[in-house]
N, C-alpha and C. Protein backbone atom coordinates (compact mmCIF):
# COMPACT_ATOMS: atom_id res chain seq x y z
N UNK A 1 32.18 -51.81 -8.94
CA UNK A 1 32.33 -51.28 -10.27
C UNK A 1 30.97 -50.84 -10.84
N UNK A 2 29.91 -51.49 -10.56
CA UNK A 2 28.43 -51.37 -10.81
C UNK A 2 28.31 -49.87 -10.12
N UNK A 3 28.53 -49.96 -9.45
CA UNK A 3 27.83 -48.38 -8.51
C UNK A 3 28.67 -47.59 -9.08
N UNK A 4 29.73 -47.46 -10.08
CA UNK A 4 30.47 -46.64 -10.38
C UNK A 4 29.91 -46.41 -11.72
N UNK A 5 29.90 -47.06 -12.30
CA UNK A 5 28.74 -47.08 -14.05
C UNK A 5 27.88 -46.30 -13.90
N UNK A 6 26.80 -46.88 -12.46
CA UNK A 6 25.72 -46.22 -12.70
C UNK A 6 25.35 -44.67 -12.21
N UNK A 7 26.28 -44.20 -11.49
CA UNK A 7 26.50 -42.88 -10.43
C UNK A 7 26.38 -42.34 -11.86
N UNK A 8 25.37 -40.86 -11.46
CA UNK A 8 25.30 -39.88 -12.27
C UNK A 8 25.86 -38.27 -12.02
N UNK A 9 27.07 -38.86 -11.11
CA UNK A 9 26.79 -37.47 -10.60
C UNK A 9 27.99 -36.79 -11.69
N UNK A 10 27.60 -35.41 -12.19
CA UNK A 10 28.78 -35.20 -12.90
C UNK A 10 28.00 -35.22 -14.37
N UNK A 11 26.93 -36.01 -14.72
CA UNK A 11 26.60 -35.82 -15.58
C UNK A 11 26.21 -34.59 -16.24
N UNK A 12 25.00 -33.71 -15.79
CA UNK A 12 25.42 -32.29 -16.07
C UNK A 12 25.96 -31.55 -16.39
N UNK A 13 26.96 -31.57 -15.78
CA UNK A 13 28.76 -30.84 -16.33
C UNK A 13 28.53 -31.00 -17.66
N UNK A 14 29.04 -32.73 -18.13
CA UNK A 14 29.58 -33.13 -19.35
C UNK A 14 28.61 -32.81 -19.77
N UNK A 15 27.00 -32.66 -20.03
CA UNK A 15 26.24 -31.86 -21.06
C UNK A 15 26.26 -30.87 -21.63
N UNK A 16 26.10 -30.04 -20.20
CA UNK A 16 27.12 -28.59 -20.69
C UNK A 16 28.34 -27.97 -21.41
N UNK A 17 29.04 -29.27 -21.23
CA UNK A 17 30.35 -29.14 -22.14
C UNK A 17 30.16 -29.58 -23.41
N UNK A 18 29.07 -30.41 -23.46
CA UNK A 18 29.42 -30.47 -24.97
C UNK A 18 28.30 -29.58 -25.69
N UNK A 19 27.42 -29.06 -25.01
CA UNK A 19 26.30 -28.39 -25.54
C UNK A 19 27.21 -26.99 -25.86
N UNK A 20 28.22 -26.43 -24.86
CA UNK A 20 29.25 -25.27 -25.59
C UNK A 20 30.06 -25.89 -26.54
N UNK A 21 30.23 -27.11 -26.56
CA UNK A 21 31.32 -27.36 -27.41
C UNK A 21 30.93 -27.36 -28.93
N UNK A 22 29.34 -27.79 -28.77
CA UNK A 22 28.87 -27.98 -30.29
C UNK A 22 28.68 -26.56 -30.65
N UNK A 23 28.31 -25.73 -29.63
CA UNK A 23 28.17 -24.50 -30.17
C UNK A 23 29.15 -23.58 -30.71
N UNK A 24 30.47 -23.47 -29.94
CA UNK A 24 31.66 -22.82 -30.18
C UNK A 24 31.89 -23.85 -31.71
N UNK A 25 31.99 -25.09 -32.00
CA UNK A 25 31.84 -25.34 -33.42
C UNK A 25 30.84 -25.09 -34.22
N UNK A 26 30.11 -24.62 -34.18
CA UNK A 26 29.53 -24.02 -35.23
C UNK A 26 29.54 -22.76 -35.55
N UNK A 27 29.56 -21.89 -34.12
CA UNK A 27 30.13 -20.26 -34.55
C UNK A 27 31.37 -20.18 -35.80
N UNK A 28 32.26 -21.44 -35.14
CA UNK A 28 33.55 -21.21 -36.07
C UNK A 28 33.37 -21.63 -37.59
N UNK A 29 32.17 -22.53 -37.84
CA UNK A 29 32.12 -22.81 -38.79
C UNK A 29 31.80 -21.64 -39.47
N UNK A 30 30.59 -20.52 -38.68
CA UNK A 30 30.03 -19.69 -39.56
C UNK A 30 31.09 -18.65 -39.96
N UNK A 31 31.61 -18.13 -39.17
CA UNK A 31 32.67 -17.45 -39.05
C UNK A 31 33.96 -17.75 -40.06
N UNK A 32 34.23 -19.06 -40.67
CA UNK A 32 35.14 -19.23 -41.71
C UNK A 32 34.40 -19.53 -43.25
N UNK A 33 33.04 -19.66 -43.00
CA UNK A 33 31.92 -19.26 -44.02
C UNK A 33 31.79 -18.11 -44.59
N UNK A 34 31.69 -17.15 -43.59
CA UNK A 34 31.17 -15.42 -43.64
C UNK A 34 32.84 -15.08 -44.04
N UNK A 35 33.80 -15.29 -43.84
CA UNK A 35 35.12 -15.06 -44.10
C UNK A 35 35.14 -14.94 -45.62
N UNK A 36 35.12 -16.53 -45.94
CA UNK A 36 35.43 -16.98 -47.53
C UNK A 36 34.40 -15.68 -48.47
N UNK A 37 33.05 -16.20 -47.89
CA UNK A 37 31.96 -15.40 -48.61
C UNK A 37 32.75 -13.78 -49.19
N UNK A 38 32.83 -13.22 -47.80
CA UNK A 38 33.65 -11.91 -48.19
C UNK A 38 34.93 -11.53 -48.93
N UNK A 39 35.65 -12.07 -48.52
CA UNK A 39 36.85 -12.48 -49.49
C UNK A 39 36.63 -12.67 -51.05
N UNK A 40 35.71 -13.42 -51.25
CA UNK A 40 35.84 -13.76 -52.60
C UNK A 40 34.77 -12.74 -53.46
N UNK A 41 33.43 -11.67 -52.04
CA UNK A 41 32.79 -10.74 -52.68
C UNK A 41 33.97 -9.59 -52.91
N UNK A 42 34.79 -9.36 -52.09
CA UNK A 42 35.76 -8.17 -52.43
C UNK A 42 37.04 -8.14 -53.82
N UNK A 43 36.84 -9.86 -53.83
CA UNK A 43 37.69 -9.56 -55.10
C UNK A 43 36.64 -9.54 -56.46
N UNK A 44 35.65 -10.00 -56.23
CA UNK A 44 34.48 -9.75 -57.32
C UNK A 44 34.48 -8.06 -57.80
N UNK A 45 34.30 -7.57 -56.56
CA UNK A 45 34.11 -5.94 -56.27
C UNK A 45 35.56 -5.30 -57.19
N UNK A 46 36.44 -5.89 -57.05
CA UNK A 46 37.77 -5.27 -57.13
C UNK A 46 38.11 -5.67 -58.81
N UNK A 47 37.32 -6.89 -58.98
CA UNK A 47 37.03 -7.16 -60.57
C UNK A 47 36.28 -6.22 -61.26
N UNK A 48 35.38 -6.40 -61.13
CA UNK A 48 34.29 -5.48 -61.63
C UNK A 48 34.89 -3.76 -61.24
N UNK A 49 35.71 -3.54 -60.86
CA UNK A 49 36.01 -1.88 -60.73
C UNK A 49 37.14 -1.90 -61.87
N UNK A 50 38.18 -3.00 -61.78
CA UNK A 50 39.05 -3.26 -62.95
C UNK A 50 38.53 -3.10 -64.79
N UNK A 51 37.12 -3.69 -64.24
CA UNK A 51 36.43 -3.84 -65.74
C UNK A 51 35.79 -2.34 -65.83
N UNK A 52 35.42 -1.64 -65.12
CA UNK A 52 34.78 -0.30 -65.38
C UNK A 52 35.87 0.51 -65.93
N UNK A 53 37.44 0.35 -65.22
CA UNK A 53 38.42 1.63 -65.05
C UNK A 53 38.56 1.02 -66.88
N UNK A 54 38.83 0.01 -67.52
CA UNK A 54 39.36 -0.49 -68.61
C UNK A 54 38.39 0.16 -69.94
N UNK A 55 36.94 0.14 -69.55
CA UNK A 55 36.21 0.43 -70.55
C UNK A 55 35.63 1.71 -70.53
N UNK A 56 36.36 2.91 -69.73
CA UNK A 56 36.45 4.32 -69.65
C UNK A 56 37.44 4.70 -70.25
């Protein structure tokens, strides 16, 4: 069971996997960041055109 604990083989892999894994989570984070951001600049945009058309 000792020689099985201590065997490294394989370790590598699992670094790699989590070194994409942290990465693919954070793209997604930015990506539902940059989402909201826009979303809520286009209805700003879509406000502010409401307020121009009203006071013409």
């Amino acid at each position: 069971m000792m020689k099985f604990i201590k065997d490294e083989n394989g370790q590598g892999m699992l670094e790699y996997v989590l070194i994409i894994a942290l990465v693919v989570i954070a793209v997604v984070g930015v990506v539902l960041g940059v989402r909201s951001y826009l979303k809520n600049k286009d209805l700003a945009n879509q406000l502010n055109n409401m307020e121009s058309n009203a006071t013409a």
